[in-house]
PDB file of N, CA and C in Angstrom:
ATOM      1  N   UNK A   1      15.293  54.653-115.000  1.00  0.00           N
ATOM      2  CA  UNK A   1      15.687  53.343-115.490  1.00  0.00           C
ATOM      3  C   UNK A   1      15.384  53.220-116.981  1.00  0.00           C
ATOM      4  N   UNK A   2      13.947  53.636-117.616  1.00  0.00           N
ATOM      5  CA  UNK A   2      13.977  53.500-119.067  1.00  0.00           C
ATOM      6  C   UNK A   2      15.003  54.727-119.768  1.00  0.00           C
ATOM      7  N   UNK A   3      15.274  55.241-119.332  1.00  0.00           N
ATOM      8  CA  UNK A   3      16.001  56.707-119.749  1.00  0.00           C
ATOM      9  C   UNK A   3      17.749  55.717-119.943  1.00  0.00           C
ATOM     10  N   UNK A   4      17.828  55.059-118.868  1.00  0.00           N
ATOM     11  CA  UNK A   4      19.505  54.182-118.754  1.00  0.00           C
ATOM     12  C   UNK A   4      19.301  53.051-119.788  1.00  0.00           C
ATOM     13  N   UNK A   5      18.019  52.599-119.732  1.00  0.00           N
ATOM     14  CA  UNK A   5      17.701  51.319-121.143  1.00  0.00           C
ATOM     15  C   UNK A   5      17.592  51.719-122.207  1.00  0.00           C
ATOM     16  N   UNK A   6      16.989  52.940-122.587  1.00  0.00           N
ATOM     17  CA  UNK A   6      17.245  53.368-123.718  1.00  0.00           C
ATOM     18  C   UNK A   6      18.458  53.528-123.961  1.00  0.00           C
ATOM     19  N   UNK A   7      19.258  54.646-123.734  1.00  0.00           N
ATOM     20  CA  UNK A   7      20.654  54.947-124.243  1.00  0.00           C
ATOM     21  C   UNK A   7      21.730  53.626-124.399  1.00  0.00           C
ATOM     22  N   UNK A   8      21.779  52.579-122.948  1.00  0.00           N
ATOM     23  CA  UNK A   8      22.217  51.233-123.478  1.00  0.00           C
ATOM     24  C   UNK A   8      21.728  50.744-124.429  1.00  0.00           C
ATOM     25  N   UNK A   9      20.158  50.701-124.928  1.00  0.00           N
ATOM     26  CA  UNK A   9      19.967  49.884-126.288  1.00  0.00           C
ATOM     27  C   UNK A   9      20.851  50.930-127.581  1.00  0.00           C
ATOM     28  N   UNK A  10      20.244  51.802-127.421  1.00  0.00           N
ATOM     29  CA  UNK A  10      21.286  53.006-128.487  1.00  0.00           C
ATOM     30  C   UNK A  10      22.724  52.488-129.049  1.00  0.00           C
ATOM     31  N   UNK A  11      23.666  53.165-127.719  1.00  0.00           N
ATOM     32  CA  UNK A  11      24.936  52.426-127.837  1.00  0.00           C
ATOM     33  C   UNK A  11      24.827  51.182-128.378  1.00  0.00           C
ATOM     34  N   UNK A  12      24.399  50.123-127.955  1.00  0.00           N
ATOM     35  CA  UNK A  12      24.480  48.638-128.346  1.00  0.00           C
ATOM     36  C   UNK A  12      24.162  48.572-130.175  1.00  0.00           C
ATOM     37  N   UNK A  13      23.164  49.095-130.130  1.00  0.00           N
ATOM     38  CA  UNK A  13      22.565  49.650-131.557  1.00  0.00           C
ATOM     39  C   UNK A  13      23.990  49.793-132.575  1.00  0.00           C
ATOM     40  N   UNK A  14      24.400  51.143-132.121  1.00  0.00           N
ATOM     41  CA  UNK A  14      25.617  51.791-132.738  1.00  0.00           C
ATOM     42  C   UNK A  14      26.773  51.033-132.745  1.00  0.00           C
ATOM     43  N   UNK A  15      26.638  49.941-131.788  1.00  0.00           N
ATOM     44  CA  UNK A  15      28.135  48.660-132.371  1.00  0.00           C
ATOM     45  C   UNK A  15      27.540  48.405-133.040  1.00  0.00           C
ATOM     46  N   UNK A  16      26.718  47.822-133.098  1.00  0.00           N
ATOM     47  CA  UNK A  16      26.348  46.190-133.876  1.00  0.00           C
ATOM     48  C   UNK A  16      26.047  46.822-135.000  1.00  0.00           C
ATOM     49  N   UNK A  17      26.084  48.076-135.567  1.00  0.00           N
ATOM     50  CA  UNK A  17      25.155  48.702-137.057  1.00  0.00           C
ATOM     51  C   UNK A  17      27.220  49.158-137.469  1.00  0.00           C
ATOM     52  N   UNK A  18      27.820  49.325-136.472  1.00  0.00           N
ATOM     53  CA  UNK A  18      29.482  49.423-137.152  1.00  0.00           C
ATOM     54  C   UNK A  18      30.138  48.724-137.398  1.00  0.00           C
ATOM     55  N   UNK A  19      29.948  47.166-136.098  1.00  0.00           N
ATOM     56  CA  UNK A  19      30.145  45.693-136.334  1.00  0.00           C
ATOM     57  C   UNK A  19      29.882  45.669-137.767  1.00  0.00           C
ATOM     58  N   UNK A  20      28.679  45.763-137.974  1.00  0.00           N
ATOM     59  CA  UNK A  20      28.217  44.602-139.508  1.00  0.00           C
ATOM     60  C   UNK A  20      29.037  45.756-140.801  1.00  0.00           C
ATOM     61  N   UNK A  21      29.253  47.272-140.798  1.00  0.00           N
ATOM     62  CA  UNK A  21      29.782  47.509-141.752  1.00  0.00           C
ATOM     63  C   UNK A  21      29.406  47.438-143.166  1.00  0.00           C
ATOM     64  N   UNK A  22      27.809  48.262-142.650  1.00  0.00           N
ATOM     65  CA  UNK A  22      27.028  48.397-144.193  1.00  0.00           C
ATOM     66  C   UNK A  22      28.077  49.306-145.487  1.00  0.00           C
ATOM     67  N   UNK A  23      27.998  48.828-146.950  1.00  0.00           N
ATOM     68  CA  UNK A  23      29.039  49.389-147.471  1.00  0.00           C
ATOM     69  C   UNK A  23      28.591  51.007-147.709  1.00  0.00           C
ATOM     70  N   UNK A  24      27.118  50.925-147.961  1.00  0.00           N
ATOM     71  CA  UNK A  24      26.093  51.783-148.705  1.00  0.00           C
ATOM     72  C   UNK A  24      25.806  52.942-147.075  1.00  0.00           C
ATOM     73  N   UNK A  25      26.210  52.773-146.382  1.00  0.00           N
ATOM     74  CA  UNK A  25      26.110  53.958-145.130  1.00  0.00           C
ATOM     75  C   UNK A  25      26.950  54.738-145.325  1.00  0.00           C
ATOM     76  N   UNK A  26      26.813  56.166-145.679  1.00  0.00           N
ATOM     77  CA  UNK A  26      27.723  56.979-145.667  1.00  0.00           C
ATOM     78  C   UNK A  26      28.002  57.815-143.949  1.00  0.00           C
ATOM     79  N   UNK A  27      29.624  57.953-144.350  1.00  0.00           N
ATOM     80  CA  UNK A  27      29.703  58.723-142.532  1.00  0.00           C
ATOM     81  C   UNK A  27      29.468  57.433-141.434  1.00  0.00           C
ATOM     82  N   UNK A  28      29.866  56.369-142.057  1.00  0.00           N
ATOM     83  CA  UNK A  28      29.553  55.476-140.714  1.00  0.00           C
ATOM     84  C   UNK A  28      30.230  55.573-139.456  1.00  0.00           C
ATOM     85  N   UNK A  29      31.762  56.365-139.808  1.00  0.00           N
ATOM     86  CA  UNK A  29      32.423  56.532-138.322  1.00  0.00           C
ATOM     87  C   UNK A  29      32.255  57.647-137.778  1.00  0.00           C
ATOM     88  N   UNK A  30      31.455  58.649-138.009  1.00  0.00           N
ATOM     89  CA  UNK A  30      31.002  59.463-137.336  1.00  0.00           C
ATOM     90  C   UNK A  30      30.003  59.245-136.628  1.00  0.00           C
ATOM     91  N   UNK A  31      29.223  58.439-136.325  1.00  0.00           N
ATOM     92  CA  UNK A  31      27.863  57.960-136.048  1.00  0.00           C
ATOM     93  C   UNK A  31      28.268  57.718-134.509  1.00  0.00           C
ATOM     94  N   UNK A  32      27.514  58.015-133.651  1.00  0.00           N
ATOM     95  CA  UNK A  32      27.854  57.991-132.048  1.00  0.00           C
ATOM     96  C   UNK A  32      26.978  58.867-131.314  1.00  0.00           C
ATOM     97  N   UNK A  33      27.037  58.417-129.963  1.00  0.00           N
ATOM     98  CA  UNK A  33      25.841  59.086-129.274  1.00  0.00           C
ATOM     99  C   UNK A  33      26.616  60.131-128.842  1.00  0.00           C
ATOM    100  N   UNK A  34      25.876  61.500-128.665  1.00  0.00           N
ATOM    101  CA  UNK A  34      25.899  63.206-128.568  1.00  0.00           C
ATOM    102  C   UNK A  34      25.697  63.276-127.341  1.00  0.00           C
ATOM    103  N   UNK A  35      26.761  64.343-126.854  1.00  0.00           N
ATOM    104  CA  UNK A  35      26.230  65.010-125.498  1.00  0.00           C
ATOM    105  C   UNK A  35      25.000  65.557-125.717  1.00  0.00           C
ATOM    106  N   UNK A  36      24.450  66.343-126.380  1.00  0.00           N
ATOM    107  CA  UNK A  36      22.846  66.539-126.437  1.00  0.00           C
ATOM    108  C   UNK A  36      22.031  65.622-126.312  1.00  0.00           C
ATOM    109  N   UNK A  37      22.432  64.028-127.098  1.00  0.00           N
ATOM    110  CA  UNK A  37      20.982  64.131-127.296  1.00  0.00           C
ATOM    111  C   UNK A  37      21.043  62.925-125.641  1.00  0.00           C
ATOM    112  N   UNK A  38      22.060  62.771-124.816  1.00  0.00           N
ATOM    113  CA  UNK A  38      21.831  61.950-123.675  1.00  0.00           C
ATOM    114  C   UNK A  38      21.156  63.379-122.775  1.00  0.00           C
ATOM    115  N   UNK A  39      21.355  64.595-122.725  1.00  0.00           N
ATOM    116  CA  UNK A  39      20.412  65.585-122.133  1.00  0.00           C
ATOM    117  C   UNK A  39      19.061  65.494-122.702  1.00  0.00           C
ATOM    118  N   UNK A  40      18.898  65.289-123.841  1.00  0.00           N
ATOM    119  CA  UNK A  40      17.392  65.359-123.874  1.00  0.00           C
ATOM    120  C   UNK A  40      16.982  63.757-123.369  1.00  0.00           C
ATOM    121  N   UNK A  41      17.741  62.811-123.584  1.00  0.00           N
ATOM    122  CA  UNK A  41      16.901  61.978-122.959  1.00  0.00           C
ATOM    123  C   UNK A  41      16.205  61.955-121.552  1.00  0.00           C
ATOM    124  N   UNK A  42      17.565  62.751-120.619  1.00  0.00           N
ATOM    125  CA  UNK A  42      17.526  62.863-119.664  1.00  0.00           C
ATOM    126  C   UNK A  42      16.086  63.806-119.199  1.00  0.00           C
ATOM    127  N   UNK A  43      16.380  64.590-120.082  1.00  0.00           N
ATOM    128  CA  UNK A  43      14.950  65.687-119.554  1.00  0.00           C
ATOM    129  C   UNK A  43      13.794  65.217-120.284  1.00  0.00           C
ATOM    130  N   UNK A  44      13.693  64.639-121.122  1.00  0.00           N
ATOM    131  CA  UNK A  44      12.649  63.494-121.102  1.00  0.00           C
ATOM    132  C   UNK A  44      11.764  62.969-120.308  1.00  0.00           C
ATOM    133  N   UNK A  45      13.123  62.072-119.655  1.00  0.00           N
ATOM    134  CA  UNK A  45      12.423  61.238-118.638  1.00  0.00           C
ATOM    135  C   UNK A  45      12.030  61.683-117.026  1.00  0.00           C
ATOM    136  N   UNK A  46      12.780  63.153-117.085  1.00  0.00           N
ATOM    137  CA  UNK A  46      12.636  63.615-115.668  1.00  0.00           C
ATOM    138  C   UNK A  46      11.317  64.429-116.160  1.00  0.00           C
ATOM    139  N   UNK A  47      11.015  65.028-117.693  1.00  0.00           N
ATOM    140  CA  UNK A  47       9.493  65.513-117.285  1.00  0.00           C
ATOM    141  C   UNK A  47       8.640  64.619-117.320  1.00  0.00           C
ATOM    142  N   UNK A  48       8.517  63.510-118.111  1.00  0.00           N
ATOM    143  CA  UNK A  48       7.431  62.652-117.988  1.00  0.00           C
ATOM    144  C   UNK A  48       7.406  61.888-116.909  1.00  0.00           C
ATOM    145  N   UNK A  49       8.099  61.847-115.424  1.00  0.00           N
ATOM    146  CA  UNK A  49       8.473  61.575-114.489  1.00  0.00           C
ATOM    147  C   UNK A  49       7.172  62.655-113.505  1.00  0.00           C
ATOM    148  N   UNK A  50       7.795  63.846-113.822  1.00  0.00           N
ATOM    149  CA  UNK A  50       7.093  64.781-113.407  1.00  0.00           C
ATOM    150  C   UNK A  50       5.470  64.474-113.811  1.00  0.00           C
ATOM    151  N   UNK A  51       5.192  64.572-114.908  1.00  0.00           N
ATOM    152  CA  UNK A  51       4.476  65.045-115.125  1.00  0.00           C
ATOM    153  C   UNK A  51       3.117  63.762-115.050  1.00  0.00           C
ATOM    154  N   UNK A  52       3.818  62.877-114.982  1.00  0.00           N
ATOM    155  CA  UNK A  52       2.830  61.353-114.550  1.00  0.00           C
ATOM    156  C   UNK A  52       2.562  61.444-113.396  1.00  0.00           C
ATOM    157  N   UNK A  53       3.203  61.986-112.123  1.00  0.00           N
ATOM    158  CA  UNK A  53       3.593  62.090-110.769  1.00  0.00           C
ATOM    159  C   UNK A  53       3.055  62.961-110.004  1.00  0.00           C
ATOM    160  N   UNK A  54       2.355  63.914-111.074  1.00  0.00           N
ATOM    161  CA  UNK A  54       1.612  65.180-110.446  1.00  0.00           C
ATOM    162  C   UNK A  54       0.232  65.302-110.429  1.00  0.00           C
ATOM    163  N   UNK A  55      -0.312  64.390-111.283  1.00  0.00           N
ATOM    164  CA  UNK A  55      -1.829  64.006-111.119  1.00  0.00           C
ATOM    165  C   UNK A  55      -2.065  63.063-109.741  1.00  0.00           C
ATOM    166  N   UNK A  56      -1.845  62.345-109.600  1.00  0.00           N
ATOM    167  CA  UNK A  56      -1.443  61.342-108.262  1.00  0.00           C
ATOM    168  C   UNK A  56      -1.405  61.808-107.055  1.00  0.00           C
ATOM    169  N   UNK A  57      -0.496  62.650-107.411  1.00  0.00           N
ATOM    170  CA  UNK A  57      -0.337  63.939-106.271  1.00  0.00           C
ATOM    171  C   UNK A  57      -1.118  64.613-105.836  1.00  0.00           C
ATOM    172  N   UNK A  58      -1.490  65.114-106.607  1.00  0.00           N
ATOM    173  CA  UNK A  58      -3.132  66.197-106.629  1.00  0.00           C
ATOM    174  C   UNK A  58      -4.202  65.963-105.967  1.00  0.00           C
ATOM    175  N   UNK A  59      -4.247  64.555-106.561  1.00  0.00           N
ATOM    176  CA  UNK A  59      -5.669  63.657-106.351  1.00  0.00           C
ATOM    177  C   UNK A  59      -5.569  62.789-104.792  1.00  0.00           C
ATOM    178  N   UNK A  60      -3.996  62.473-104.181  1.00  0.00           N
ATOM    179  CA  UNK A  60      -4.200  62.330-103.231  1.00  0.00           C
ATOM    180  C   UNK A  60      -4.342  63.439-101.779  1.00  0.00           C
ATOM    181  N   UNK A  61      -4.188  64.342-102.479  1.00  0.00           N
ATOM    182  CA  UNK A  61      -3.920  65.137-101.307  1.00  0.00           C
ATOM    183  C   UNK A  61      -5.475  65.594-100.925  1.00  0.00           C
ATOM    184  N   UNK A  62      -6.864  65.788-101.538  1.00  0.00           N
ATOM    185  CA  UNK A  62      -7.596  66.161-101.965  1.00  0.00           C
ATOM    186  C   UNK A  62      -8.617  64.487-101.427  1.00  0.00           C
ATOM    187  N   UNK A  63      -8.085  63.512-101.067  1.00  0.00           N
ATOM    188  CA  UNK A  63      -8.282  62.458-100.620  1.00  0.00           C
ATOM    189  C   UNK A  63      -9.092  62.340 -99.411  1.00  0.00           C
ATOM    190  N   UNK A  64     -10.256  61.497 -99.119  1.00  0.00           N
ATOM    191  CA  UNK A  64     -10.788  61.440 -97.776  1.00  0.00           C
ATOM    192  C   UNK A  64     -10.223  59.814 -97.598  1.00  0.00           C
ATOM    193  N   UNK A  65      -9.343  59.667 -96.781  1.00  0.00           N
ATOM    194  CA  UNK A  65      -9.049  57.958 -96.721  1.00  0.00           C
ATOM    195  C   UNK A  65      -9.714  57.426 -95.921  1.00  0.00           C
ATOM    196  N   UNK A  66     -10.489  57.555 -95.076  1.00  0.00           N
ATOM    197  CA  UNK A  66     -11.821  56.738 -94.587  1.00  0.00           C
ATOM    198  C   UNK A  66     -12.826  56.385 -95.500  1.00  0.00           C
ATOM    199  N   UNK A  67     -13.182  57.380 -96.455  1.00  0.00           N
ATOM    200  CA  UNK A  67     -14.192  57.153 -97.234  1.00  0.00           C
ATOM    201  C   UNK A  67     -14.088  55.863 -98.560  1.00  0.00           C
ATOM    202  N   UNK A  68     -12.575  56.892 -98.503  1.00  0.00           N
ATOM    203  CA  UNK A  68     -12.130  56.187 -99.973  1.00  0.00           C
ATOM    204  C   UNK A  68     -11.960  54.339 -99.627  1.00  0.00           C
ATOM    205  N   UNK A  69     -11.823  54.129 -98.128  1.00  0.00           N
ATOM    206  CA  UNK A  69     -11.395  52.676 -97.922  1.00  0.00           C
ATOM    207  C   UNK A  69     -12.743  52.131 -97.622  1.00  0.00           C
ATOM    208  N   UNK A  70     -13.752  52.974 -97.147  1.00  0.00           N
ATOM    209  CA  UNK A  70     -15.290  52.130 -97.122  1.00  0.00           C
ATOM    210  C   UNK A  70     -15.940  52.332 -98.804  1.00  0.00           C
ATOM    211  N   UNK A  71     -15.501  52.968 -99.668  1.00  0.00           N
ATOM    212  CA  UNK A  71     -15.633  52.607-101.016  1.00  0.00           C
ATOM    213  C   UNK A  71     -15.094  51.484-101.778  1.00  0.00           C
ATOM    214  N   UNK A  72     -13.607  51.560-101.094  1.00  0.00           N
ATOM    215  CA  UNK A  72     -12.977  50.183-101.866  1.00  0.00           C
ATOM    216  C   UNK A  72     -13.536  49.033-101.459  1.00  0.00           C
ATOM    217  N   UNK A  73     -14.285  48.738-100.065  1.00  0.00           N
ATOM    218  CA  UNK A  73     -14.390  47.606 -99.345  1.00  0.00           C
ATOM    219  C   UNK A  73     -15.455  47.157-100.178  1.00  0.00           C
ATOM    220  N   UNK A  74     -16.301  48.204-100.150  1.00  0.00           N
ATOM    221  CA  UNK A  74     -17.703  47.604-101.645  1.00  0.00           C
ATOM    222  C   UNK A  74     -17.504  47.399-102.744  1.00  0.00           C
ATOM    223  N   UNK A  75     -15.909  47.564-103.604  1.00  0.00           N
ATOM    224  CA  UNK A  75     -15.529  47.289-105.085  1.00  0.00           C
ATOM    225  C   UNK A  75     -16.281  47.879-105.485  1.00  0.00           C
ATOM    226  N   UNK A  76     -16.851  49.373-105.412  1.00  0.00           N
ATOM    227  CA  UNK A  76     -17.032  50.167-106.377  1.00  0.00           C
ATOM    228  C   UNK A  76     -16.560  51.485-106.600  1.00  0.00           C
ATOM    229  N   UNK A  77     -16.618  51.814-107.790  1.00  0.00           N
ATOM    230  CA  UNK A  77     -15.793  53.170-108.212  1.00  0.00           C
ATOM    231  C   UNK A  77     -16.250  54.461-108.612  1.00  0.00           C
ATOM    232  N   UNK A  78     -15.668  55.371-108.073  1.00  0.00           N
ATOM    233  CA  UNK A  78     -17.012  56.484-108.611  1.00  0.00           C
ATOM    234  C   UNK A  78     -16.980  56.987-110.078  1.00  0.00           C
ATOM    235  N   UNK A  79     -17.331  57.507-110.983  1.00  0.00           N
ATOM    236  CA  UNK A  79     -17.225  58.167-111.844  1.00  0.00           C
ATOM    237  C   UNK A  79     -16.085  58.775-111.884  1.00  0.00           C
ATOM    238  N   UNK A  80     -15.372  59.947-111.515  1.00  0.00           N
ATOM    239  CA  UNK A  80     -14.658  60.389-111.881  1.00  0.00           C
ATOM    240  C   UNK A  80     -13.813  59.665-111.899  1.00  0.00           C
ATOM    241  N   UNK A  81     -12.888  58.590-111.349  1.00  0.00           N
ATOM    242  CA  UNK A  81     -11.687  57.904-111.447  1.00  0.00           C
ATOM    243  C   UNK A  81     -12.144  57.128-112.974  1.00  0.00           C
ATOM    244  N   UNK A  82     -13.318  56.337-113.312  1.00  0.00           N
ATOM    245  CA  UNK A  82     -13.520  55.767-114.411  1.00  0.00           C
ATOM    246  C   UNK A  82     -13.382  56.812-115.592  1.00  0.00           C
ATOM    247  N   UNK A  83     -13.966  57.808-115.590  1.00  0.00           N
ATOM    248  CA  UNK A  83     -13.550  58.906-116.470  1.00  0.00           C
ATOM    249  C   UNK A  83     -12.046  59.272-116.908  1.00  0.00           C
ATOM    250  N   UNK A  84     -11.282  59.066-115.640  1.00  0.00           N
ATOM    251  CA  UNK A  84      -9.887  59.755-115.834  1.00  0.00           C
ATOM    252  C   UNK A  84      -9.587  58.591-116.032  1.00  0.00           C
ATOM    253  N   UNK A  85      -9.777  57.192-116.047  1.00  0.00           N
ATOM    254  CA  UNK A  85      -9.272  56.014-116.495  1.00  0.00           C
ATOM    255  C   UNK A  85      -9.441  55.960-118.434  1.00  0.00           C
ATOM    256  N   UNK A  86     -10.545  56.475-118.750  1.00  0.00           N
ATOM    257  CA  UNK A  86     -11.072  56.101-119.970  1.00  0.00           C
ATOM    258  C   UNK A  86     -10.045  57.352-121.093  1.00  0.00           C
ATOM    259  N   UNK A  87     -10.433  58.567-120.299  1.00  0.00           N
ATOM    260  CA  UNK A  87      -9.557  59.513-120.702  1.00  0.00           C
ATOM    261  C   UNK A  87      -8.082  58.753-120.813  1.00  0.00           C
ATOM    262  N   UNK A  88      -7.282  58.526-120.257  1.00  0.00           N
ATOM    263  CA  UNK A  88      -6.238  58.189-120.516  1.00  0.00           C
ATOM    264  C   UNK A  88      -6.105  57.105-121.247  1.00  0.00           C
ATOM    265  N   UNK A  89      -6.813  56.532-121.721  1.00  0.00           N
ATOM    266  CA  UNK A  89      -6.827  54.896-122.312  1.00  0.00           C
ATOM    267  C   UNK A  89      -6.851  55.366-124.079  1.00  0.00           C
ATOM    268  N   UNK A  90      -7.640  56.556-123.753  1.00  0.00           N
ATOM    269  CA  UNK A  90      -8.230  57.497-125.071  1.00  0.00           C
ATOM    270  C   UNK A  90      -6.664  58.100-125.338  1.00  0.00           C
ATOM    271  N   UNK A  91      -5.880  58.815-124.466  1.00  0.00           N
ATOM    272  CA  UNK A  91      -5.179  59.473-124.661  1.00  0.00           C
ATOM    273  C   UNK A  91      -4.281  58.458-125.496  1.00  0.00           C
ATOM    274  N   UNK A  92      -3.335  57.279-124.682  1.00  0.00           N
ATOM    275  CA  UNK A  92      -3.045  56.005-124.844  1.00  0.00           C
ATOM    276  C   UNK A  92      -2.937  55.914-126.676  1.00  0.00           C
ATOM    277  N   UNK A  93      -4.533  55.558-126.571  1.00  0.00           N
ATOM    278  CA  UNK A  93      -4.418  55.093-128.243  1.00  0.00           C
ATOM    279  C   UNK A  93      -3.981  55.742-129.362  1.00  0.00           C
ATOM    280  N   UNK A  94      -4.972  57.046-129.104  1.00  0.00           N
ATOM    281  CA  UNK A  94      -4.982  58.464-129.584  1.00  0.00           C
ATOM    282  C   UNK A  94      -2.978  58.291-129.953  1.00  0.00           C
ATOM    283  N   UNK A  95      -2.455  58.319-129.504  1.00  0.00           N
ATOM    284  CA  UNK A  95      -0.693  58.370-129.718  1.00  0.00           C
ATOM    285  C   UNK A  95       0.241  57.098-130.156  1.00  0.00           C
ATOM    286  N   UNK A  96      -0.696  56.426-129.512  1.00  0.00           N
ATOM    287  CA  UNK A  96      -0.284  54.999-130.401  1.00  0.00           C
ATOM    288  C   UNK A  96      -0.332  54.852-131.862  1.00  0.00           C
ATOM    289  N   UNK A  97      -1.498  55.526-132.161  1.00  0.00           N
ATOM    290  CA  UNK A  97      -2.134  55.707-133.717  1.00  0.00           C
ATOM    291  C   UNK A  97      -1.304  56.287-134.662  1.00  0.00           C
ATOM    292  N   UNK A  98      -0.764  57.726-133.566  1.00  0.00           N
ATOM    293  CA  UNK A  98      -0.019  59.203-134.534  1.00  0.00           C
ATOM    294  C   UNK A  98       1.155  57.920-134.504  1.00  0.00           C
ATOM    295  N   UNK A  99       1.820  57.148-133.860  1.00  0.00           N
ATOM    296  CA  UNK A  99       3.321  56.935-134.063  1.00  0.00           C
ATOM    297  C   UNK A  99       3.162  55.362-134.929  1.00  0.00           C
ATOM    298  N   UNK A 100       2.214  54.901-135.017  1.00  0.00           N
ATOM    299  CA  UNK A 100       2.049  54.175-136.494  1.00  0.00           C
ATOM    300  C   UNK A 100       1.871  54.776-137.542  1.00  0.00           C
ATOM    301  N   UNK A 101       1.145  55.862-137.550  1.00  0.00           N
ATOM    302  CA  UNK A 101       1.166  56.475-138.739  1.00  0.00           C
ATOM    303  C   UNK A 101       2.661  57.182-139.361  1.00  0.00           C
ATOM    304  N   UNK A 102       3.117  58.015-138.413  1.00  0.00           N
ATOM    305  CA  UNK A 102       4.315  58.588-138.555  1.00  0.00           C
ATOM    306  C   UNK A 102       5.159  57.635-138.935  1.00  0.00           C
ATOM    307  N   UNK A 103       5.477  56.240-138.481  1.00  0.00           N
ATOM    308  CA  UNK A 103       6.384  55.132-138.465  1.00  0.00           C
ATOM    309  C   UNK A 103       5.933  54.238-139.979  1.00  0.00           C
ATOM    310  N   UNK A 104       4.762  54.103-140.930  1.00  0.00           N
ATOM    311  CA  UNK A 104       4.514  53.734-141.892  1.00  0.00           C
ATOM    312  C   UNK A 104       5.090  54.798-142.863  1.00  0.00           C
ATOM    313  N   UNK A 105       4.863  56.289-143.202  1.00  0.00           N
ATOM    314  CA  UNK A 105       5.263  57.477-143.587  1.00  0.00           C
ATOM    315  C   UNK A 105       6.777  57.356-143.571  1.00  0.00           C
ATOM    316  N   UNK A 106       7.715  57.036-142.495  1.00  0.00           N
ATOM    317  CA  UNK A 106       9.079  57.095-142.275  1.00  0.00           C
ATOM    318  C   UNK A 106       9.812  56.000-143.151  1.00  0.00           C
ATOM    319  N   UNK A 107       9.146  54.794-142.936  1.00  0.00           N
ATOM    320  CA  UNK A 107       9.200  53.818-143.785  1.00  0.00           C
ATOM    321  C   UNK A 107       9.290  53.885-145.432  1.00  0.00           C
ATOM    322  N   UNK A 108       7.809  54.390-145.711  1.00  0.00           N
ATOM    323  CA  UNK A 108       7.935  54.748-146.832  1.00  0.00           C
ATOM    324  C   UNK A 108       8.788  55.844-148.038  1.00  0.00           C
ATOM    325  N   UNK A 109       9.078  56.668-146.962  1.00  0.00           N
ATOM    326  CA  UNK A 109       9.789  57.564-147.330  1.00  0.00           C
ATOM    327  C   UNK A 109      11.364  57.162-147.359  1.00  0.00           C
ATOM    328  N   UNK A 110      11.800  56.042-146.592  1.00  0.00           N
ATOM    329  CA  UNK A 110      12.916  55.283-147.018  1.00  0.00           C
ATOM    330  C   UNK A 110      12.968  54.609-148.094  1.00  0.00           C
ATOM    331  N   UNK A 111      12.198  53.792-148.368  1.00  0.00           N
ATOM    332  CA  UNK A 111      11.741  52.925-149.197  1.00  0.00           C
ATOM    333  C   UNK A 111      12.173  53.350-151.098  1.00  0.00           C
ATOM    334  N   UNK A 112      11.894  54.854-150.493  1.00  0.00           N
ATOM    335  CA  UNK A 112      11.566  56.002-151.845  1.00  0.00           C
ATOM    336  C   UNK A 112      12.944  56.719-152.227  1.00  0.00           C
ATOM    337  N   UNK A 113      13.866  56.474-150.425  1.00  0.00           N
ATOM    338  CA  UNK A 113      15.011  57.258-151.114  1.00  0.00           C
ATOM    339  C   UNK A 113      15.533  55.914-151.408  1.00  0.00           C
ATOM    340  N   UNK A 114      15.808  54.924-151.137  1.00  0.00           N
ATOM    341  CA  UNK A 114      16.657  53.679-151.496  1.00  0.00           C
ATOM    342  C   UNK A 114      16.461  53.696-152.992  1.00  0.00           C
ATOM    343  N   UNK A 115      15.285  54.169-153.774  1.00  0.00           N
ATOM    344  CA  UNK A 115      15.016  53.823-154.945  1.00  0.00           C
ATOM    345  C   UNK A 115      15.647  55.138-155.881  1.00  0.00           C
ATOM    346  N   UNK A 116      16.359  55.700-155.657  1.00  0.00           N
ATOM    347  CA  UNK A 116      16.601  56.959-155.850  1.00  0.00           C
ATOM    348  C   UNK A 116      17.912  57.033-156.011  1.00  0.00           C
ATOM    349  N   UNK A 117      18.530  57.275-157.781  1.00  0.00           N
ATOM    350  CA  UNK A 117      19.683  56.696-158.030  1.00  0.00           C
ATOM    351  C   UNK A 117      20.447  58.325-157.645  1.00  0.00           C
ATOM    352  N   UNK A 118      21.684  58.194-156.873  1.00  0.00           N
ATOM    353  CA  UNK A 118      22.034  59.255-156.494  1.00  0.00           C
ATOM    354  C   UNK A 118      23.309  59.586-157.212  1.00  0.00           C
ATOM    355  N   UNK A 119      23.863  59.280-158.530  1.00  0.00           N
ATOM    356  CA  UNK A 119      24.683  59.642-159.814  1.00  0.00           C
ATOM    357  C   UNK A 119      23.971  60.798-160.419  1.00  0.00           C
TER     358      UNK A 119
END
């Protein structure tokens, strides 16, 4: 489903940026979504599909469900699930961070060609 929302926002994107008919876009009618790059979305979302899907997996199979339901009944948690909670929260930010940074950098580096008389 985010894999089908993305590419609809895309497309939608790609009218409305041909709609408005910037003068300063060069190649504007070439601009359109690629048989490639709807495959990579696709395999995208089928590995991070995978690959969210396989820890879960792991961890239930490896499961005592008697135990695990006279643990839940007391609302408490053992260590390792809080660990693999914190870990991922770490992971989480940890990438949140790189794609602000990358996304200020991208910015700027527009910023730099706009200023950049191309005569």
């Amino acid at each position: 489903a985010g894999a089908a929302v993305g590419v609809g926002l895309a497309s939608f994107g790609i009218g409305a940026v041909k709609a408005l008919e910037p003068g300063d876009l060069p190649r504007l009618a070439s601009i359109g979504l690629d048989g490639h790059v709807l495959w990579v979305a696709v395999a995208a979302t089928v590995w991070t599909a995978l690959l969210s899907g396989v820890a879960p997996a792991l961890q239930s199979t490896r499961l005592d469900l008697l135990s695990n339901l006279r643990e839940s009944a007391r609302a408490t948690e053992g260590r390792r699930h809080l660990s693999s909670r914190r870990l991922l929260v770490t992971v989480q930010v940890a990438l949140s961070l790189v794609l602000l940074v990358v996304t200020g950098l991208l910015l700027r580096s527009m910023m730099r060609l706009h200023q950049v008389d191309p005569a």
